[in-house]
C-alpha atoms as a PDB file:
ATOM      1  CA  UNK A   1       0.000   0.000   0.000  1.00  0.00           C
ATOM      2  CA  UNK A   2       2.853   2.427   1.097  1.00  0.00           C
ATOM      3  CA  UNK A   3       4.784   1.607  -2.628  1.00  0.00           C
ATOM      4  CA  UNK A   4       1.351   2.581  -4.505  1.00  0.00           C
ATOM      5  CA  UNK A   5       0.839   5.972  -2.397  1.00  0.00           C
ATOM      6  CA  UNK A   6       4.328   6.968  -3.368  1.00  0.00           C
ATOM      7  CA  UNK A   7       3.992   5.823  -6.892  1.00  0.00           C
ATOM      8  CA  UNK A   8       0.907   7.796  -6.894  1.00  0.00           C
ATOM      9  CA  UNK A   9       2.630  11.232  -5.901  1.00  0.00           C
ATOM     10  CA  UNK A  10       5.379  10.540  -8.044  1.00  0.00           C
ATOM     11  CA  UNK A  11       3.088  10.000 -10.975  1.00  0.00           C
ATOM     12  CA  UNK A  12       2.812  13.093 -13.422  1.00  0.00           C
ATOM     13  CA  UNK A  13      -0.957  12.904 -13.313  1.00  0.00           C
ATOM     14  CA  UNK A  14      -1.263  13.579  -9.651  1.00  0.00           C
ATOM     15  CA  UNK A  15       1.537  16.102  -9.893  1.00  0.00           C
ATOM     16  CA  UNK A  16      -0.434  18.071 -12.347  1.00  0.00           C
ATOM     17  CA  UNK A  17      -4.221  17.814 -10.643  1.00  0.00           C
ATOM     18  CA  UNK A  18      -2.121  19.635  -7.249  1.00  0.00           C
ATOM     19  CA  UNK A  19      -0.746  22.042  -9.035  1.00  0.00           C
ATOM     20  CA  UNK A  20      -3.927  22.766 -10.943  1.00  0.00           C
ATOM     21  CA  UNK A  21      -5.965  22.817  -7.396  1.00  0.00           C
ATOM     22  CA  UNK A  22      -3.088  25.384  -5.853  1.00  0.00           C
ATOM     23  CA  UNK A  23      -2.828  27.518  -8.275  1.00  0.00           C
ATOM     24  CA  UNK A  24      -6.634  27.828  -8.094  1.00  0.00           C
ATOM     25  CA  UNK A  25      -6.933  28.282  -4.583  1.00  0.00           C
ATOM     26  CA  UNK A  26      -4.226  30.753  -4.501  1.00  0.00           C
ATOM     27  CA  UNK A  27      -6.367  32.903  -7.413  1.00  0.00           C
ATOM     28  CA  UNK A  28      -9.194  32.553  -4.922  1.00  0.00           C
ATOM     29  CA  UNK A  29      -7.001  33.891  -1.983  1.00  0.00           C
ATOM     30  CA  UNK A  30      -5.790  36.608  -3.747  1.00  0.00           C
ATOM     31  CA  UNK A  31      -8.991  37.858  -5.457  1.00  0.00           C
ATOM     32  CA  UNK A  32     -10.806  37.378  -1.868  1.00  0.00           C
ATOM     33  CA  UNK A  33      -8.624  39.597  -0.393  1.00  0.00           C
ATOM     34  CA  UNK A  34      -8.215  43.317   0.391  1.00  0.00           C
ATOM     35  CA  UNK A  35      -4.788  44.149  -0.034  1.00  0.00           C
ATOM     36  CA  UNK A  36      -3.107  47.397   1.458  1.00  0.00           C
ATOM     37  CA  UNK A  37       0.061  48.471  -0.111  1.00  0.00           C
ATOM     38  CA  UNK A  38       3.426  50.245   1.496  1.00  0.00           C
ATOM     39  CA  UNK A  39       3.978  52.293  -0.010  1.00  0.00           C
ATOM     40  CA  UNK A  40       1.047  52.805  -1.752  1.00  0.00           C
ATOM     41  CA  UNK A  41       2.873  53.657  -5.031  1.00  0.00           C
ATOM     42  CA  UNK A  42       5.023  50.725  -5.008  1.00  0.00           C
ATOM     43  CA  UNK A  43       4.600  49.917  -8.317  1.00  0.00           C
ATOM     44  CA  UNK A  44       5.707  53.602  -9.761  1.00  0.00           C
ATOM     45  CA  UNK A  45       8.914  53.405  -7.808  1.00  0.00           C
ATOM     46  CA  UNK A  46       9.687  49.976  -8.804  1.00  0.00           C
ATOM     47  CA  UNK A  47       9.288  50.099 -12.350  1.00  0.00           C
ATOM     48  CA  UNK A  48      12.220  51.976 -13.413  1.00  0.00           C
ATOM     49  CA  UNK A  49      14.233  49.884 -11.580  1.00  0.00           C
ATOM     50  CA  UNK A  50      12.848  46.549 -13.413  1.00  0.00           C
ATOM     51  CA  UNK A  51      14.056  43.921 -14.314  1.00  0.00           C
ATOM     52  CA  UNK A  52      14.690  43.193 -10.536  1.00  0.00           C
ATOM     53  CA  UNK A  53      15.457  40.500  -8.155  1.00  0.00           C
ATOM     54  CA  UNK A  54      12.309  40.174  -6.329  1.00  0.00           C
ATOM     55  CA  UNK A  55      13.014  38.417  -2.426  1.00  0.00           C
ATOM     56  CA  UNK A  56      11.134  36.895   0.473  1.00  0.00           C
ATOM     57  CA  UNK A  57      11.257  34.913   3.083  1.00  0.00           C
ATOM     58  CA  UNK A  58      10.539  31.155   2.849  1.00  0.00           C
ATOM     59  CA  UNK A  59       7.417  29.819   3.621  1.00  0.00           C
ATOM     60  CA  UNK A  60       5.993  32.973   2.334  1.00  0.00           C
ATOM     61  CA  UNK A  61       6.178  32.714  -1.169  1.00  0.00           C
ATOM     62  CA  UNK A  62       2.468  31.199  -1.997  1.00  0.00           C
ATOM     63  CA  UNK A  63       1.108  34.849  -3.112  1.00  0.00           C
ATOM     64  CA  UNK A  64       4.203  36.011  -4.743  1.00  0.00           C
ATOM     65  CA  UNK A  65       2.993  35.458  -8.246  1.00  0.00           C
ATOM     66  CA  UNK A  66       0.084  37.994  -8.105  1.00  0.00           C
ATOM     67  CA  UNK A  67       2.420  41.020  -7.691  1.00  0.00           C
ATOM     68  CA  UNK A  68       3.077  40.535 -11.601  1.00  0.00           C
ATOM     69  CA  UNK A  69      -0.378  42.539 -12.554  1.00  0.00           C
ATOM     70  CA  UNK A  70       0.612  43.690 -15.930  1.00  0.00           C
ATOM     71  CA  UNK A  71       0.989  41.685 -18.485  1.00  0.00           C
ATOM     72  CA  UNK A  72       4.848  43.795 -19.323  1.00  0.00           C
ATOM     73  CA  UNK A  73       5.952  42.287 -15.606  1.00  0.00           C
ATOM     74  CA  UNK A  74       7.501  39.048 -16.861  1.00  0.00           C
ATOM     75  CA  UNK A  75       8.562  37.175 -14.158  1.00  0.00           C
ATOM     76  CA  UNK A  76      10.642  33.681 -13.560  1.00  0.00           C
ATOM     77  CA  UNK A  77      11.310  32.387 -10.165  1.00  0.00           C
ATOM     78  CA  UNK A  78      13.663  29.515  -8.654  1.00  0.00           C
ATOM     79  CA  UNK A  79      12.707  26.741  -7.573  1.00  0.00           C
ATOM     80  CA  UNK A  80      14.075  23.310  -6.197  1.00  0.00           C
ATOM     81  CA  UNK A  81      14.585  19.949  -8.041  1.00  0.00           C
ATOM     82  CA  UNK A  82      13.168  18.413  -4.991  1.00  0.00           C
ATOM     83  CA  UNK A  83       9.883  16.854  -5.655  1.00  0.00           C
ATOM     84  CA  UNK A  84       7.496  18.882  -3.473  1.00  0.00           C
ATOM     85  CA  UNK A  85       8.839  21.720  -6.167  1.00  0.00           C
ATOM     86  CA  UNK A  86       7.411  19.793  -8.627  1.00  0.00           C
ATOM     87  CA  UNK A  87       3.930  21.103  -6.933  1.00  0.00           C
ATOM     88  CA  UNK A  88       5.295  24.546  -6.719  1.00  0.00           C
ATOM     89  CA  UNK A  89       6.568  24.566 -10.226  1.00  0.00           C
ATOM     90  CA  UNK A  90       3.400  23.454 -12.069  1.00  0.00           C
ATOM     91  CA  UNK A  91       1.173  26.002  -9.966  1.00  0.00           C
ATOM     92  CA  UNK A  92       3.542  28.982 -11.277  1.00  0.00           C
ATOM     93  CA  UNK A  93       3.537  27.768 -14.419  1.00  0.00           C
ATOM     94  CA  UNK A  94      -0.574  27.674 -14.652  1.00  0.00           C
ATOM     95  CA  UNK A  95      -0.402  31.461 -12.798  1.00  0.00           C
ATOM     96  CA  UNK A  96       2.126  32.843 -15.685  1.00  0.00           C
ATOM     97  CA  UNK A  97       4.993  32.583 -13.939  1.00  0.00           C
ATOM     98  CA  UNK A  98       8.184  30.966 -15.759  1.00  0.00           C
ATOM     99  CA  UNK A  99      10.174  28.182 -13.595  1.00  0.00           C
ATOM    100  CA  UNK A 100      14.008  27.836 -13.003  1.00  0.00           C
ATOM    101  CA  UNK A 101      15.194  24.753 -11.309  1.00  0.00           C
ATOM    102  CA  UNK A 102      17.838  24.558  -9.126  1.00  0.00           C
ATOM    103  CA  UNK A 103      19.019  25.327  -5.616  1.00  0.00           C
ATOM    104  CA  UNK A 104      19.791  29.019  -4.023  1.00  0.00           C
ATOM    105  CA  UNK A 105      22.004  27.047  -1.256  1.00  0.00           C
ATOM    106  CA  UNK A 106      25.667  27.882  -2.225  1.00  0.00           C
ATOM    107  CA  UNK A 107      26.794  25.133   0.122  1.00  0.00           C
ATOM    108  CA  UNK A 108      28.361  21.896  -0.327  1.00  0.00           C
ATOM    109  CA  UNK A 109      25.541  20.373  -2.172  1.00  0.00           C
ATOM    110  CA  UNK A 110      25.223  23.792  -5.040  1.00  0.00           C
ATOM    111  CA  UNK A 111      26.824  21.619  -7.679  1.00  0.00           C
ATOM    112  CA  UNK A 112      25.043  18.725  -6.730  1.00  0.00           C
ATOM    113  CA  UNK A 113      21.405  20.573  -7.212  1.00  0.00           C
ATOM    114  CA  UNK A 114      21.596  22.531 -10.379  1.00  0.00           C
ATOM    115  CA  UNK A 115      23.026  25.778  -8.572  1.00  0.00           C
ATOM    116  CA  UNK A 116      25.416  26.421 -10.795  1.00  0.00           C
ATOM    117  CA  UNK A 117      23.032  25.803 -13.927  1.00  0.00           C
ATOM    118  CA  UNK A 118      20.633  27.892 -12.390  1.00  0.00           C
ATOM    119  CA  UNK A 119      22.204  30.478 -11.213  1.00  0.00           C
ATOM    120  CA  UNK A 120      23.952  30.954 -14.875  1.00  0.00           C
ATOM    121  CA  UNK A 121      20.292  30.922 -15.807  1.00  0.00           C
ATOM    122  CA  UNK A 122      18.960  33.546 -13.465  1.00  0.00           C
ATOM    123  CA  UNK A 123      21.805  35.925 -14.447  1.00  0.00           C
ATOM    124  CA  UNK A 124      20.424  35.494 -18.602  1.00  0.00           C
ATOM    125  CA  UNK A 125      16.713  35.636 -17.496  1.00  0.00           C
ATOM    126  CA  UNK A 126      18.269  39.138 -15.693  1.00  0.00           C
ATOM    127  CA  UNK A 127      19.665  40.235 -19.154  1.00  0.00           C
ATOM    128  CA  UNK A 128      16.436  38.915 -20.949  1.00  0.00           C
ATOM    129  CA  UNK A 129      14.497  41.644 -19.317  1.00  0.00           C
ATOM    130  CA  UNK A 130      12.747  39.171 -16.375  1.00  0.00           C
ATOM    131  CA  UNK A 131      12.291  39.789 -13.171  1.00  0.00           C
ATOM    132  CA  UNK A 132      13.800  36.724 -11.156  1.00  0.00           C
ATOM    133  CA  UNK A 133      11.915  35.995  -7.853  1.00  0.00           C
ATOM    134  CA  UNK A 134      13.878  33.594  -5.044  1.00  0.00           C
ATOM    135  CA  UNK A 135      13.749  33.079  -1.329  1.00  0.00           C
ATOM    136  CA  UNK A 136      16.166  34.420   0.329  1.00  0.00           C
ATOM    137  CA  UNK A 137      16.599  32.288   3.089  1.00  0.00           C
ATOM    138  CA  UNK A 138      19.410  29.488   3.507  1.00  0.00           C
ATOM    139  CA  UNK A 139      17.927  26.086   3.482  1.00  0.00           C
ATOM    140  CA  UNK A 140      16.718  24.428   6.685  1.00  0.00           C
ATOM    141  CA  UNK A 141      18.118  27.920   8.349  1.00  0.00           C
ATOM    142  CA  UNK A 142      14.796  30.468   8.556  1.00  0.00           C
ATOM    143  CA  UNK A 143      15.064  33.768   8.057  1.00  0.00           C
ATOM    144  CA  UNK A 144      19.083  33.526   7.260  1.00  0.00           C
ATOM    145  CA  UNK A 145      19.458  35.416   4.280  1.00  0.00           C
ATOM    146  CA  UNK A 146      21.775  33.943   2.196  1.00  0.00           C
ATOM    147  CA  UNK A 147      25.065  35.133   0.392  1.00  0.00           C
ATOM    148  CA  UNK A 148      23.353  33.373  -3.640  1.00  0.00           C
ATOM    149  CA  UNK A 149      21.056  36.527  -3.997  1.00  0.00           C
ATOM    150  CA  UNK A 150      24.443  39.278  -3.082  1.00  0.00           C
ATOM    151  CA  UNK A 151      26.001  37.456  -5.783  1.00  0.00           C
ATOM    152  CA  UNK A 152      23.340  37.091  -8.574  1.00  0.00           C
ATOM    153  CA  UNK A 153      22.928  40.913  -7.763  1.00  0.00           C
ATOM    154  CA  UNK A 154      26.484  41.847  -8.290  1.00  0.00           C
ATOM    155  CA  UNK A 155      26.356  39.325 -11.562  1.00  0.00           C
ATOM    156  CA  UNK A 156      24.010  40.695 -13.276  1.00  0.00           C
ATOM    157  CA  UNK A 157      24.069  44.624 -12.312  1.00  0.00           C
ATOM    158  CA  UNK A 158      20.801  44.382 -11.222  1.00  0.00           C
ATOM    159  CA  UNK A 159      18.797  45.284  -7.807  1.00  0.00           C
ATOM    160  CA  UNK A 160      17.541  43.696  -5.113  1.00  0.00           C
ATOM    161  CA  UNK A 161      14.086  44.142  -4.705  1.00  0.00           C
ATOM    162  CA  UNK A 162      13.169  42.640  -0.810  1.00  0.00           C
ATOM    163  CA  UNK A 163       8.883  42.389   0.068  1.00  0.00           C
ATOM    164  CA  UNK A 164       6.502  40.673   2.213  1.00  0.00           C
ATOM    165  CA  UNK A 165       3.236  39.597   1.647  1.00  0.00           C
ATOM    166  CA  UNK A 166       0.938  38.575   4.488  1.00  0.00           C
ATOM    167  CA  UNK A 167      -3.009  38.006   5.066  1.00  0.00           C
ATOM    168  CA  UNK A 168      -4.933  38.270   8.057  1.00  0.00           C
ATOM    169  CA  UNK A 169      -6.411  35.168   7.928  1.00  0.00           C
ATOM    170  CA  UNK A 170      -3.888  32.265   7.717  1.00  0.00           C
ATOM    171  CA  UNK A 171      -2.213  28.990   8.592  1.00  0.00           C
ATOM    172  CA  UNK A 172       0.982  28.339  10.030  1.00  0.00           C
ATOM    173  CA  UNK A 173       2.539  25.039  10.174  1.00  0.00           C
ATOM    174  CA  UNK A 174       5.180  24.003  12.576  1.00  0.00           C
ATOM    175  CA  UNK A 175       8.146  23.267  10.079  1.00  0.00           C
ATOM    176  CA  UNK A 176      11.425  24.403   9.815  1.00  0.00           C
ATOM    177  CA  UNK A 177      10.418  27.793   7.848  1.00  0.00           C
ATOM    178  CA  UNK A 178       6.955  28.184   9.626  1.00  0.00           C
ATOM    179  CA  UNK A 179       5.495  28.092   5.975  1.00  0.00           C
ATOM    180  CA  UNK A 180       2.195  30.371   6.107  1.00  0.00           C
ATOM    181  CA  UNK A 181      -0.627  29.089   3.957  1.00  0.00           C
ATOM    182  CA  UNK A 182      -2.798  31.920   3.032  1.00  0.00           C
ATOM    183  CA  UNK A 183      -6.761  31.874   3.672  1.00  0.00           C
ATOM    184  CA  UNK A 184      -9.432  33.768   1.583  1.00  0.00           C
ATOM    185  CA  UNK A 185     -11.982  36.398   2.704  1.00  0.00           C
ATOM    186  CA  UNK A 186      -9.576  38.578   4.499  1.00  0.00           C
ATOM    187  CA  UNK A 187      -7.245  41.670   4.519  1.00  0.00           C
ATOM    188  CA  UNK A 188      -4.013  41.543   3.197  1.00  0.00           C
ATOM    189  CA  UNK A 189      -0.838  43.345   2.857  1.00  0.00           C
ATOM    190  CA  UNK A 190       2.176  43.610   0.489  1.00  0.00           C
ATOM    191  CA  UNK A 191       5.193  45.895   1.549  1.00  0.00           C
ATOM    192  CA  UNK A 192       8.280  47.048   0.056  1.00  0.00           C
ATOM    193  CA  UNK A 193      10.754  49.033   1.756  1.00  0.00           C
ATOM    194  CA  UNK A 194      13.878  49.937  -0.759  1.00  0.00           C
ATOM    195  CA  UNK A 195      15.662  48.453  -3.269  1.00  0.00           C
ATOM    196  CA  UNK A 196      19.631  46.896  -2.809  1.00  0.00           C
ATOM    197  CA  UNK A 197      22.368  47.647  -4.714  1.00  0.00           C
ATOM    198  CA  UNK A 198      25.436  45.853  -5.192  1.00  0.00           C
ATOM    199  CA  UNK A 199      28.309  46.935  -6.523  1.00  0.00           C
ATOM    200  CA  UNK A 200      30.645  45.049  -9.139  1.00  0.00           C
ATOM    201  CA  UNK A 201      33.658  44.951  -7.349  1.00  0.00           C
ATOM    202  CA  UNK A 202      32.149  44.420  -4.058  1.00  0.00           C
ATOM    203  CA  UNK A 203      34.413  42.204  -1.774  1.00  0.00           C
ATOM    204  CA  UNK A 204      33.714  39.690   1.140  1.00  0.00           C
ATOM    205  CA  UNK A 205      33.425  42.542   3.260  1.00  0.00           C
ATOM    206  CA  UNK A 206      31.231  44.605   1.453  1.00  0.00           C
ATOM    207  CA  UNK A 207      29.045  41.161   0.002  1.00  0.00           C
ATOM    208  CA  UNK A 208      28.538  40.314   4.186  1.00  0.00           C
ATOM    209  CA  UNK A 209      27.281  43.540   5.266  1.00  0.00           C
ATOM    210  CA  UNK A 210      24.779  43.488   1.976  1.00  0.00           C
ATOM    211  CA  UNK A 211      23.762  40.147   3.084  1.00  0.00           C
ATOM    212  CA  UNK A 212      23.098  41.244   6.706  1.00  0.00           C
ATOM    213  CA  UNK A 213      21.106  44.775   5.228  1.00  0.00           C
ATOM    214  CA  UNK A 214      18.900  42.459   2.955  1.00  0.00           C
ATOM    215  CA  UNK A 215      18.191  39.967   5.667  1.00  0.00           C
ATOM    216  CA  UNK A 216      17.311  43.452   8.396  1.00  0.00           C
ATOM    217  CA  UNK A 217      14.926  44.581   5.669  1.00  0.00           C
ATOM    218  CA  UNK A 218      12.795  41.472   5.018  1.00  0.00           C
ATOM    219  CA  UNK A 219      12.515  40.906   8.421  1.00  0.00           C
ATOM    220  CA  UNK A 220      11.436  44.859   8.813  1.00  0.00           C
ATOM    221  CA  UNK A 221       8.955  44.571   5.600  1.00  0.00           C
ATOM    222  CA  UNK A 222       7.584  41.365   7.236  1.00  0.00           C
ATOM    223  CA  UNK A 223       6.854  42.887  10.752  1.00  0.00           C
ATOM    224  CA  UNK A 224       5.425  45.633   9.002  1.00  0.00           C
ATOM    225  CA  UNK A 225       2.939  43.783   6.775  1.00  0.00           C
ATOM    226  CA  UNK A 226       1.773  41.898   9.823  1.00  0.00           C
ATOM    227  CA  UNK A 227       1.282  45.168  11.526  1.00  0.00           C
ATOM    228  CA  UNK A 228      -0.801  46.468   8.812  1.00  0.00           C
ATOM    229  CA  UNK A 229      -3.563  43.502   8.627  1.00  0.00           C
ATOM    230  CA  UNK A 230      -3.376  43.798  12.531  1.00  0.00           C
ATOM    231  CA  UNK A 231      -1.489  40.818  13.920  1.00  0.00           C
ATOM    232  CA  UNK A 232       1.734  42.356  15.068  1.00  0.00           C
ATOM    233  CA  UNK A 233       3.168  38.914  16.603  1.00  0.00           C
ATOM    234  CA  UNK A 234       2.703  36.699  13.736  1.00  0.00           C
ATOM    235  CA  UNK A 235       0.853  34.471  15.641  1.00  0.00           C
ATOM    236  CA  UNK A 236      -1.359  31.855  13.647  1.00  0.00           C
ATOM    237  CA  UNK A 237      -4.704  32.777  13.324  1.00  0.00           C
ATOM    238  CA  UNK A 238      -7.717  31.635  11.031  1.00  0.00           C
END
């Protein structure tokens, strides 16, 4: 029984009807709720600045494809070889989002997972005029930004552009990035605070104190979105 249920949610069939039914609930969380945004002309300040590295912390990431509302916003985002990304991947895919696969960790295990393959790709999507959206976190280390997105930044020439997304109604499971599943009928709350720049010839010095501003920024833009839909501690509510 146990060697059918995994052949079952290895199967290609299954893989697709989850990603269909995600990708529709998310449409349904999104268009159920009322979104406040900080600053309210977000999308006038960040436009010049486009194409853009778009980051946020993992186990946050379920709403990030609706912040592409124009159709000129094209938009590709990383994501793992693992096969829970498999789910992920086919629900961006059916929400117009384009896929890379690969890991962000730059680790022991980067050649090992695609990173090199996909960070090469990230830095062409860069040049090919898309946005690139990535967590920023280290894996299995929450809310450690890691040192992949300094680099890809001073790769490609292009900025950093840290948000959070949160909605007053939500879930939170107990796992190692407290990964918030978003409910409908509720407010919500999408804030930016500035963009990062990285130089070209930025050394280890200058690449570590990037890293530690980008990781003091999404933690500021998430306390702030939490603070905006009215639950300043984060803690789970439905």
């Amino acid at each position: 029984m146990k060697g059918l249920f995994r052949k079952a949610l290895r199967s290609s069939w299954f893989q697709r009807a989850v990603g269909f039914l995600a990708a529709e609930f998310l449409r349904l969380v999104w268009r159920t709720n009322r979104f406040t945004y900080e600053p309210a002309n977000i999308y006038e300040l960040v436009e010049p600045s486009m194409p853009g590295i778009l980051v946020f912390w993992h186990g946050q990431h379920f709403l990030t494809p609706f912040i592409k509302t124009k159709a000129s916003y094209r938009a590709k985002t990383l994501i793992s070889r693992h096969r829970d990304g498999e789910y992920n991947a086919l629900a961006a895919e059916r929400l117009g989002i384009g896929t890379i696969r690969g890991s962000g960790d730059h680790g022991a295990a980067f050649h090992r997972k695609g990173g090199v393959g996909a960070f090469k790709e990230m830095v062409r999507a860069l040049a090919d005029n898309y946005n690139v959206a990535l967590t920023a976190d280290v894996p299995k280390r929450a809310r450690v930004a890691g040192l992949g997105i300094i680099m890809l930044a001073r790769e490609s020439g292009r900025p950093i552009m840290p948000f959070a997304m949160a909605t007053s109604r939500y879930v939170r499971l107990r796992n190692w990035d407290s990964t918030t599943i978003n409910l409908p009928f509720g407010r919500g709350a999408l804030v930016g605070i500035k963009e990062i720049h990285v130089p070209p010839d930025a050394d280890a010095a200058a690449m570590e104190a990037l890293r530690l501003e980008l990781e003091k920024t999404l933690n500021e833009a998430t306390r702030r979105a939490y603070a905006i839909i009215g639950r300043p501690d984060g803690a789970s509510h439905v």
